[in-house]
PDB file of N, CA and C in Angstrom:
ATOM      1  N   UNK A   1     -54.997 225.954  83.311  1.00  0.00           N
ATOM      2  CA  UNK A   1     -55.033 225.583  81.906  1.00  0.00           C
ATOM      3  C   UNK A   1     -55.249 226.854  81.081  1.00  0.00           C
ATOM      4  N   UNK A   2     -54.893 226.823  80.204  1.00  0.00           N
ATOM      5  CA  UNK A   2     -55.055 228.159  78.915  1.00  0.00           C
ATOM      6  C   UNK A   2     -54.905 227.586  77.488  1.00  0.00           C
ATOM      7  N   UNK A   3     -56.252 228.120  76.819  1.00  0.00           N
ATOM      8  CA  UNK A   3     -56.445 227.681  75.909  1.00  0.00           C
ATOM      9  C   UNK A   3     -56.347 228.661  74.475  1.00  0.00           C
ATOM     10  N   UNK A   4     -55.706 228.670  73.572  1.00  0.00           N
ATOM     11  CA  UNK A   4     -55.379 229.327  72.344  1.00  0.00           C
ATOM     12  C   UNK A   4     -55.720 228.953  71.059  1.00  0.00           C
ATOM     13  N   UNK A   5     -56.172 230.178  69.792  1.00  0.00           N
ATOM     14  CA  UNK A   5     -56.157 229.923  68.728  1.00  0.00           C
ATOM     15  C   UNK A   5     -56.024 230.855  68.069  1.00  0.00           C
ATOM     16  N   UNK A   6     -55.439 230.709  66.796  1.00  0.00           N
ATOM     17  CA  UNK A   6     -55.048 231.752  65.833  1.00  0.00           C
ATOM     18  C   UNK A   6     -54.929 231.413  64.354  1.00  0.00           C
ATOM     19  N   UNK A   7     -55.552 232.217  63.414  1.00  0.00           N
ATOM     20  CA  UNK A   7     -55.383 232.271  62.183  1.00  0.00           C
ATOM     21  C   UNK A   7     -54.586 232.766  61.646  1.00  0.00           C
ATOM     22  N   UNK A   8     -53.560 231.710  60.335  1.00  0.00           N
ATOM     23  CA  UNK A   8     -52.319 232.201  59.972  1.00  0.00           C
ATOM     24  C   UNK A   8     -52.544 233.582  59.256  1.00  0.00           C
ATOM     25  N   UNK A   9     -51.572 234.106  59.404  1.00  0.00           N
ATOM     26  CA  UNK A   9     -51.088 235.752  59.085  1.00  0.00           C
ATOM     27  C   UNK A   9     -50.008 235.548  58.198  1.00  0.00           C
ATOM     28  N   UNK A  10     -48.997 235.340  59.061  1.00  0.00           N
ATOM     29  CA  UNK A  10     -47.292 235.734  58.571  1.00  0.00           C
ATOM     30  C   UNK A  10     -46.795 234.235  58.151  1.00  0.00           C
ATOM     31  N   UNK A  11     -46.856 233.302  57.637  1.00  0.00           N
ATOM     32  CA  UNK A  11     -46.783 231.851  57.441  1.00  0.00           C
ATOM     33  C   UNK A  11     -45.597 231.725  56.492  1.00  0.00           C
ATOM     34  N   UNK A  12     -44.631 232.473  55.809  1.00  0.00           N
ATOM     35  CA  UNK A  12     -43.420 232.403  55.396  1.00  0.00           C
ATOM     36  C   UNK A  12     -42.553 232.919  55.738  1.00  0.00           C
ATOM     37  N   UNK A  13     -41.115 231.789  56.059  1.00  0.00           N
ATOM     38  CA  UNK A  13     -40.121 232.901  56.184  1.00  0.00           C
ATOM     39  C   UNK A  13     -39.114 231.705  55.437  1.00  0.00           C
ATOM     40  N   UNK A  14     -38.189 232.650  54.804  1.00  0.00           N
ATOM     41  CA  UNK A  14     -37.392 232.409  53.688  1.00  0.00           C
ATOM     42  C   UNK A  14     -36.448 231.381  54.468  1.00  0.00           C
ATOM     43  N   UNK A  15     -36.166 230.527  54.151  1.00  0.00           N
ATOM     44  CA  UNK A  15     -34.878 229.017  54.394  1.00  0.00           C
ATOM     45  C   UNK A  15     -35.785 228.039  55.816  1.00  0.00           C
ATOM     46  N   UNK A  16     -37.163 228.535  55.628  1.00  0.00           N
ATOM     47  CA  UNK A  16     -37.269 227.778  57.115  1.00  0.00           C
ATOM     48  C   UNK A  16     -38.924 226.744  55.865  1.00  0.00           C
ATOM     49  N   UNK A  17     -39.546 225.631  56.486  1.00  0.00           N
ATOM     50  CA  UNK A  17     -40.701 224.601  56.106  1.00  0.00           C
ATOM     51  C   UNK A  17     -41.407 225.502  56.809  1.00  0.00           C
ATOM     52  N   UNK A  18     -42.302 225.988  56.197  1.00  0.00           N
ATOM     53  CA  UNK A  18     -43.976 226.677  56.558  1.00  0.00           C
ATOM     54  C   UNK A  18     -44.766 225.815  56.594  1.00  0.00           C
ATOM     55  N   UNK A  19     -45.664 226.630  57.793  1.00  0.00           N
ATOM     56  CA  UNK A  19     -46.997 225.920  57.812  1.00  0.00           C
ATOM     57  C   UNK A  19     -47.906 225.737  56.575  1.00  0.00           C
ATOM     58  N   UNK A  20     -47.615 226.150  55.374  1.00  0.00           N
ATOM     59  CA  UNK A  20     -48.432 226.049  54.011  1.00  0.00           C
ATOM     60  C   UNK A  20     -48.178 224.928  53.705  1.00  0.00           C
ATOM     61  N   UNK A  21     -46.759 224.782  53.560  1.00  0.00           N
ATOM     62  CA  UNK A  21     -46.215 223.247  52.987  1.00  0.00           C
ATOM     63  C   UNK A  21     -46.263 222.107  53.967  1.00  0.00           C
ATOM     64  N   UNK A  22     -46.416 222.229  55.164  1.00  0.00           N
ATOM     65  CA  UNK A  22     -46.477 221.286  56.120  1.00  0.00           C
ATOM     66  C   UNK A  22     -48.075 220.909  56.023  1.00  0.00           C
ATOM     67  N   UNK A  23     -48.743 221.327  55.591  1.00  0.00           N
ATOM     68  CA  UNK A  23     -50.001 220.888  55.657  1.00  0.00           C
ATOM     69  C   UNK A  23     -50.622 220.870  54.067  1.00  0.00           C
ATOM     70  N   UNK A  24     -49.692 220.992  53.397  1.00  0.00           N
ATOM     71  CA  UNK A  24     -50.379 221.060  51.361  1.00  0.00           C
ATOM     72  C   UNK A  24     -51.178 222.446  51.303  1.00  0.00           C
ATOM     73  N   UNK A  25     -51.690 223.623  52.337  1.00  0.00           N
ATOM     74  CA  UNK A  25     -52.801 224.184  52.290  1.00  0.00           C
ATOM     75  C   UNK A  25     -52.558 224.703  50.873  1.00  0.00           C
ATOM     76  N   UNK A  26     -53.660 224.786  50.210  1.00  0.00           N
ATOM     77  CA  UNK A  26     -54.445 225.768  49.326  1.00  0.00           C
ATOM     78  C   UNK A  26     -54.410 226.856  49.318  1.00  0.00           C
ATOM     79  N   UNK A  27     -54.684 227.968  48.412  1.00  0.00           N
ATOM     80  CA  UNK A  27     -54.552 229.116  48.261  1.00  0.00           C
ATOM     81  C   UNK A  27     -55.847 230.029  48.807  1.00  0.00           C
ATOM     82  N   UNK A  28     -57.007 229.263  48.610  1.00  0.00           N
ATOM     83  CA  UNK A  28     -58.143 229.278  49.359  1.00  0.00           C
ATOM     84  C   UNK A  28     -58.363 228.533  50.992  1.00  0.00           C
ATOM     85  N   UNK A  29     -57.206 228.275  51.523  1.00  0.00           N
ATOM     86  CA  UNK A  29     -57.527 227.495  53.093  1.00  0.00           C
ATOM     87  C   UNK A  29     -56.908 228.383  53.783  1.00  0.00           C
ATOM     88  N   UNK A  30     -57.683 228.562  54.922  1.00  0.00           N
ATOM     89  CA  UNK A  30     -57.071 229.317  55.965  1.00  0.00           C
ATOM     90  C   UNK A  30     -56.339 227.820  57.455  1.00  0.00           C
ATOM     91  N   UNK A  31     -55.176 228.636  57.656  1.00  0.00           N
ATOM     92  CA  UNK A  31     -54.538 227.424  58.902  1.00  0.00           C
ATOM     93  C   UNK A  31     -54.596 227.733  59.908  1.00  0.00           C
ATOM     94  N   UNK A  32     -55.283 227.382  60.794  1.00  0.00           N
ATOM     95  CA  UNK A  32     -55.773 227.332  62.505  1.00  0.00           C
ATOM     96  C   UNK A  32     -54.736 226.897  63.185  1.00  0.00           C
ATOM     97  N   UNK A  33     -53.991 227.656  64.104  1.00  0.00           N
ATOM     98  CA  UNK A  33     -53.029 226.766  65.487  1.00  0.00           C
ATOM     99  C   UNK A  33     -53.355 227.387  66.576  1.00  0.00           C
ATOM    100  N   UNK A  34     -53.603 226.242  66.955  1.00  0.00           N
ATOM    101  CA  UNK A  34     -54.187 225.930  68.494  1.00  0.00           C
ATOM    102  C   UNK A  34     -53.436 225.437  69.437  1.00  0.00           C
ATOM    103  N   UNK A  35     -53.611 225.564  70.564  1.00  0.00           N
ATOM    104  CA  UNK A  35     -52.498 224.893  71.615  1.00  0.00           C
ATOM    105  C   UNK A  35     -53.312 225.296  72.682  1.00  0.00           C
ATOM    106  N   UNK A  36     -52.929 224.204  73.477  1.00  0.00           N
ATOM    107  CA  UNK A  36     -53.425 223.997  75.055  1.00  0.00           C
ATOM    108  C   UNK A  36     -52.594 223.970  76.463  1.00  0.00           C
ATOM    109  N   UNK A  37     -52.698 224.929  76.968  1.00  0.00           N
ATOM    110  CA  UNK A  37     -51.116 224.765  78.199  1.00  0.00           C
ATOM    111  C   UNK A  37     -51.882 223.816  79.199  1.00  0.00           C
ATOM    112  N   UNK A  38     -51.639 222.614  79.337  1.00  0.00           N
ATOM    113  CA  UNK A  38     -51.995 221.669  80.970  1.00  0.00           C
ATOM    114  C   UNK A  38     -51.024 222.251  82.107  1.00  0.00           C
ATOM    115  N   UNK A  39     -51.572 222.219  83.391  1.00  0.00           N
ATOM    116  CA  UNK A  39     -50.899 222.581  84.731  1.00  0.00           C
ATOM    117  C   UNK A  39     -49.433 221.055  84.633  1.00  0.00           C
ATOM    118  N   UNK A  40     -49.781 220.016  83.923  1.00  0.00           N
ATOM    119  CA  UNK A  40     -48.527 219.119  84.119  1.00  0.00           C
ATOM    120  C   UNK A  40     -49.414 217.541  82.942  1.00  0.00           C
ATOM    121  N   UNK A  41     -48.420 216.730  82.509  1.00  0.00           N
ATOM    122  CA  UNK A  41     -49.098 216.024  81.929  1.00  0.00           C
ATOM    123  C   UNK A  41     -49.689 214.905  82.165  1.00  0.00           C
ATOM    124  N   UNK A  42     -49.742 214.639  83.552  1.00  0.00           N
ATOM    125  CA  UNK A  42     -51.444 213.908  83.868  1.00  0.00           C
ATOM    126  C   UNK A  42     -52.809 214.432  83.834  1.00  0.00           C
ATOM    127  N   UNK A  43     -52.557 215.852  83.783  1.00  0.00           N
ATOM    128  CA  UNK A  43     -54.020 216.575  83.557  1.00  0.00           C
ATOM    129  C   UNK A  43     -54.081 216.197  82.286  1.00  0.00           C
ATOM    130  N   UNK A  44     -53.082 216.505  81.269  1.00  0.00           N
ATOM    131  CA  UNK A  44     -53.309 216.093  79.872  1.00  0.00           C
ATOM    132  C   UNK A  44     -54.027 215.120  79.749  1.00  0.00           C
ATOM    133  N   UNK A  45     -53.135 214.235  79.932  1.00  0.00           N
ATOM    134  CA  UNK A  45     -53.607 212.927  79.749  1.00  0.00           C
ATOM    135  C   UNK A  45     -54.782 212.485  79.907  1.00  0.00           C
ATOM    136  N   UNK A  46     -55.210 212.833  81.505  1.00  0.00           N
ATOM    137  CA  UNK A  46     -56.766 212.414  81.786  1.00  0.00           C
ATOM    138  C   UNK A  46     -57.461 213.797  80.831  1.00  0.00           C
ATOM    139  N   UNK A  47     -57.545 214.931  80.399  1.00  0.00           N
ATOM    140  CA  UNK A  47     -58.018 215.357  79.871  1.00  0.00           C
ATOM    141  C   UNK A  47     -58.309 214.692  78.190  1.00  0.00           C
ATOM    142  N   UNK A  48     -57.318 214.291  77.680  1.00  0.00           N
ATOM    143  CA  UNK A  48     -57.277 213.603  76.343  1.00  0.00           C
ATOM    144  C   UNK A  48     -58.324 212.485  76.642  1.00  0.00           C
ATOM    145  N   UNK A  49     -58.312 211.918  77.692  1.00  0.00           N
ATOM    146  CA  UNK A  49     -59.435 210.432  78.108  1.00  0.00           C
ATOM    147  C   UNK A  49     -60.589 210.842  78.098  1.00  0.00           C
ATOM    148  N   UNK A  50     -60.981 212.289  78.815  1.00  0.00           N
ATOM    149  CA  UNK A  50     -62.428 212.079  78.927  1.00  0.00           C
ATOM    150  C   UNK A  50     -62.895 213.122  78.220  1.00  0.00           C
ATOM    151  N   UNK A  51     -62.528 213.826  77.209  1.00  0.00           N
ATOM    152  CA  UNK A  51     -63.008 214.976  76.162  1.00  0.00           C
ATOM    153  C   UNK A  51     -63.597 214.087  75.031  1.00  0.00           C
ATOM    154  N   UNK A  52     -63.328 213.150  74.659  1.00  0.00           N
ATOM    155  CA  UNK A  52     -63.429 212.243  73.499  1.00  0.00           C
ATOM    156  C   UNK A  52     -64.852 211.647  73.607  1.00  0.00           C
ATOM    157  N   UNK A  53     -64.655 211.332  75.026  1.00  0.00           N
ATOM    158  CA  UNK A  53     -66.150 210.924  75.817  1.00  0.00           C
ATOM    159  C   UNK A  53     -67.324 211.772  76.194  1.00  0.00           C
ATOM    160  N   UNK A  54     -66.958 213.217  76.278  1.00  0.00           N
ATOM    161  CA  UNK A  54     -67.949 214.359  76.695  1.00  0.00           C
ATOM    162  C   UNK A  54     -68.946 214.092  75.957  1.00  0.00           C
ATOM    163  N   UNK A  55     -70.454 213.828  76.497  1.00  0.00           N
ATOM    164  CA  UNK A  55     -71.258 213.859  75.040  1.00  0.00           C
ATOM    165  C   UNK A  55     -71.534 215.529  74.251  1.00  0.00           C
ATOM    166  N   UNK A  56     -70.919 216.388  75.033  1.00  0.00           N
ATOM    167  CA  UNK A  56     -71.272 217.180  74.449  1.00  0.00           C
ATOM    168  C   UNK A  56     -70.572 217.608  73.540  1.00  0.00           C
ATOM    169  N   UNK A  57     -69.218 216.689  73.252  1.00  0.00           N
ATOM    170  CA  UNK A  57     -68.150 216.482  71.676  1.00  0.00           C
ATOM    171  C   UNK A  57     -68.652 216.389  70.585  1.00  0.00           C
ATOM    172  N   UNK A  58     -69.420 214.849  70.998  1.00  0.00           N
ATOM    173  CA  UNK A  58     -70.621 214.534  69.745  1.00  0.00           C
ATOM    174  C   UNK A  58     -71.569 215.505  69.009  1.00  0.00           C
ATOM    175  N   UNK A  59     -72.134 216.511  69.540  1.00  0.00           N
ATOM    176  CA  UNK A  59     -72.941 217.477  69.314  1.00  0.00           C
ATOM    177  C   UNK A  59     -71.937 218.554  68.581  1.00  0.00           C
ATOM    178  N   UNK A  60     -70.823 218.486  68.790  1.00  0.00           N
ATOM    179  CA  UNK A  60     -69.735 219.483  68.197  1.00  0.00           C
ATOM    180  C   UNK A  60     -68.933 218.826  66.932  1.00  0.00           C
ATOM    181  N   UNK A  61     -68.833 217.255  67.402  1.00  0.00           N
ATOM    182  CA  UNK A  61     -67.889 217.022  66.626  1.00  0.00           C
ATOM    183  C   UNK A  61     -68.536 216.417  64.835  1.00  0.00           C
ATOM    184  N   UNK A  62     -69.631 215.536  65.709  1.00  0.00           N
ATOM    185  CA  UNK A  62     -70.550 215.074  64.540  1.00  0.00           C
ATOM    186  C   UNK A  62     -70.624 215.747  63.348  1.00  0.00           C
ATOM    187  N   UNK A  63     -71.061 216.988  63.452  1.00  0.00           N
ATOM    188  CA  UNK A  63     -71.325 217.636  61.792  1.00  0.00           C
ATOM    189  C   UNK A  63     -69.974 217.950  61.191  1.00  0.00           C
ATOM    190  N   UNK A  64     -68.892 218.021  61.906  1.00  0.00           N
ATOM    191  CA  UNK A  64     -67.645 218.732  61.303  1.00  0.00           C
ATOM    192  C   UNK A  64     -67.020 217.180  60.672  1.00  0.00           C
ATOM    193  N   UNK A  65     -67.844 215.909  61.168  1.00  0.00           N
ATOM    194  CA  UNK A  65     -67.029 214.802  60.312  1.00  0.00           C
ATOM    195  C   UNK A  65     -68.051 214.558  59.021  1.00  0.00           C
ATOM    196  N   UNK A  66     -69.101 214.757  59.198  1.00  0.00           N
ATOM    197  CA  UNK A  66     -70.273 214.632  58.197  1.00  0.00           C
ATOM    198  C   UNK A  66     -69.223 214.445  56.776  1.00  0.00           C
ATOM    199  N   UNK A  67     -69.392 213.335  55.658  1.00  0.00           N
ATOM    200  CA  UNK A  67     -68.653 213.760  54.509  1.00  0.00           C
ATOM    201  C   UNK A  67     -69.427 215.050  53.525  1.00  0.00           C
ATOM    202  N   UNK A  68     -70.664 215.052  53.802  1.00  0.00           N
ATOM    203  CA  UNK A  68     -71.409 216.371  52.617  1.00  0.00           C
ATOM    204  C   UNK A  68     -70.855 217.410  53.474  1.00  0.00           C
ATOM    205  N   UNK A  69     -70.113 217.883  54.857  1.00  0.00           N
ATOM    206  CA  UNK A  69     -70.397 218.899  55.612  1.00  0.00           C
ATOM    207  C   UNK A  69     -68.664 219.336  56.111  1.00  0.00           C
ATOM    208  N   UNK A  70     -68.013 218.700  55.238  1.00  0.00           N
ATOM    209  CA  UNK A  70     -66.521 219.215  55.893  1.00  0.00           C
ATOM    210  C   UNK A  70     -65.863 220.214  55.841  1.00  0.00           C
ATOM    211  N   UNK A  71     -64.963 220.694  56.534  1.00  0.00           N
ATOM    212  CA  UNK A  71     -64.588 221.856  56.412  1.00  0.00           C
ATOM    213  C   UNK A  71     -63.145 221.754  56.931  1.00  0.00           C
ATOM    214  N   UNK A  72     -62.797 220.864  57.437  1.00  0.00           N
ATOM    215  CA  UNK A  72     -61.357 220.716  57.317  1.00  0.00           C
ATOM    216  C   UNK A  72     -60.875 219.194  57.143  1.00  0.00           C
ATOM    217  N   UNK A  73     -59.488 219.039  57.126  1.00  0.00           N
ATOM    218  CA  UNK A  73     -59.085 217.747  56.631  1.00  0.00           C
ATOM    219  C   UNK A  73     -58.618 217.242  57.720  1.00  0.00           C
ATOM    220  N   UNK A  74     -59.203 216.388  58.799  1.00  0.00           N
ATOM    221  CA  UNK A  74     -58.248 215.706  60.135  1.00  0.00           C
ATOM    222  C   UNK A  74     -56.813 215.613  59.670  1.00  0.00           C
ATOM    223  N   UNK A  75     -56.878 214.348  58.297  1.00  0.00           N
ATOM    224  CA  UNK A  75     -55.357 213.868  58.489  1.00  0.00           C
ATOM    225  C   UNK A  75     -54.538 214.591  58.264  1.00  0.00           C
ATOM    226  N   UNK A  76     -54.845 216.273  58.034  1.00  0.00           N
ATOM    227  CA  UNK A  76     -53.695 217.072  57.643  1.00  0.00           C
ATOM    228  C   UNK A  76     -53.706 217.817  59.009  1.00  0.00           C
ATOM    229  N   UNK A  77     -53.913 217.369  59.962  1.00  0.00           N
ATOM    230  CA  UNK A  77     -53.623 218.155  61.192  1.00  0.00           C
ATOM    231  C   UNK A  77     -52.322 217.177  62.017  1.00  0.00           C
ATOM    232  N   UNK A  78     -51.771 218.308  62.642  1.00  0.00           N
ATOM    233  CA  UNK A  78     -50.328 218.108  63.163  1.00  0.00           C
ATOM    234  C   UNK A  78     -50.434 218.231  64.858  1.00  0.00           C
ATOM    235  N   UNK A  79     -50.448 217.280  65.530  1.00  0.00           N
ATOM    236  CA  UNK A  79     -50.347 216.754  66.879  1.00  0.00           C
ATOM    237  C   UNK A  79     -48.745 216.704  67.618  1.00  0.00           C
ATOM    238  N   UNK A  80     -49.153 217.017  68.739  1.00  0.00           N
ATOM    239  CA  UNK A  80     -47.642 216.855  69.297  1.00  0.00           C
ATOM    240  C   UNK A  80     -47.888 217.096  71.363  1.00  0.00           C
ATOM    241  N   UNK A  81     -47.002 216.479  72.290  1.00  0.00           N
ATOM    242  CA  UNK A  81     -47.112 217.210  73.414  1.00  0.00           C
ATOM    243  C   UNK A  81     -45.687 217.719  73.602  1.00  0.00           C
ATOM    244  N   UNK A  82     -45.291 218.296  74.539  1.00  0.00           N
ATOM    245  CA  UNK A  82     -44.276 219.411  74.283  1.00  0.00           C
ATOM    246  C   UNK A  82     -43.725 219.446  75.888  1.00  0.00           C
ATOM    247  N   UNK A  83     -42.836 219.291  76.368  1.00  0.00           N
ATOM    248  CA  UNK A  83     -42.137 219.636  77.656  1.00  0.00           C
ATOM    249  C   UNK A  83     -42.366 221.241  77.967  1.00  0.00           C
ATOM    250  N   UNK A  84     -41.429 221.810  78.556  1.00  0.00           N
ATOM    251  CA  UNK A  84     -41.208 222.971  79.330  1.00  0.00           C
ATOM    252  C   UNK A  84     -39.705 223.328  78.638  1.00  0.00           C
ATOM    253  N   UNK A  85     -39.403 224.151  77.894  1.00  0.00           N
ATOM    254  CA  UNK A  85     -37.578 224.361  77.436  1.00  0.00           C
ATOM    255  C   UNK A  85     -37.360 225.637  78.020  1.00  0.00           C
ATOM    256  N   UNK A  86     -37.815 226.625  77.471  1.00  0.00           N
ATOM    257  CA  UNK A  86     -37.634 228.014  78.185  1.00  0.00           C
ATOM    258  C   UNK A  86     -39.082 228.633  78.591  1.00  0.00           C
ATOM    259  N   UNK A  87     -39.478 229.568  79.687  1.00  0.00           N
ATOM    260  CA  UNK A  87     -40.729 229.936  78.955  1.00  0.00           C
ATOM    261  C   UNK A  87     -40.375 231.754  79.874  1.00  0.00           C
ATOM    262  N   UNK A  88     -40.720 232.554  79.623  1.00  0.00           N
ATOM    263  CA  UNK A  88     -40.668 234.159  80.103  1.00  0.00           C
ATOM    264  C   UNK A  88     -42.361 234.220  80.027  1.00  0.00           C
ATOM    265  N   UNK A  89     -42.918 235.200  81.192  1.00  0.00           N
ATOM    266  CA  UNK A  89     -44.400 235.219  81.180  1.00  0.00           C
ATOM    267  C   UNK A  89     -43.894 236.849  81.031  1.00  0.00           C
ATOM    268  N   UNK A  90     -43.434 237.798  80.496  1.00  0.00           N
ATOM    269  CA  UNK A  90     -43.091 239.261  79.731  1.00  0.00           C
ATOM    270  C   UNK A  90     -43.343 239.261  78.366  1.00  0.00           C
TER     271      UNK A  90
END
């Protein structure tokens, strides 16, 4: 498994939908993408089952839903799982 994150930098390019407009961001928001490589997607899967359940989510996740305590917007986050199309490890 390998796990990734990155703060947008370069987020326009001319004739293509950016991540600014795909998510409404603000001029003041910074955009986080993250991605997770699974060995195949039953690890996913059972991983998606029992992360939700970790109690140690709750301890992470709790204050970031708090309404006095937010800091990002769930429903503007963008979900997806993804096959294998090309991949080069160079």
């Amino acid at each position: 498994m390998a796990y990734f994150e990155f703060v947008g930098d370069d987020l326009s390019l001319e004739g293509t939908k950016s991540f600014i407009e795909t998510v409404n961001a603000k001029a003041d928001e910074d955009i986080i993408f993250g991605w997770v490589v699974f060995p195949s997607k039953e690890i996913r899967d059972l991983a998606n089952k029992k992360v939700p359940k970790d109690p140690r989510m709750t301890e992470l996740v709790a204050p970031l839903t708090d309404p006095n305590k937010l800091i990002f917007d769930g429903s503007r986050m963008v979900y997806g799982g993804f096959q294998p199309f090309i991949q080069s490890n160079e």
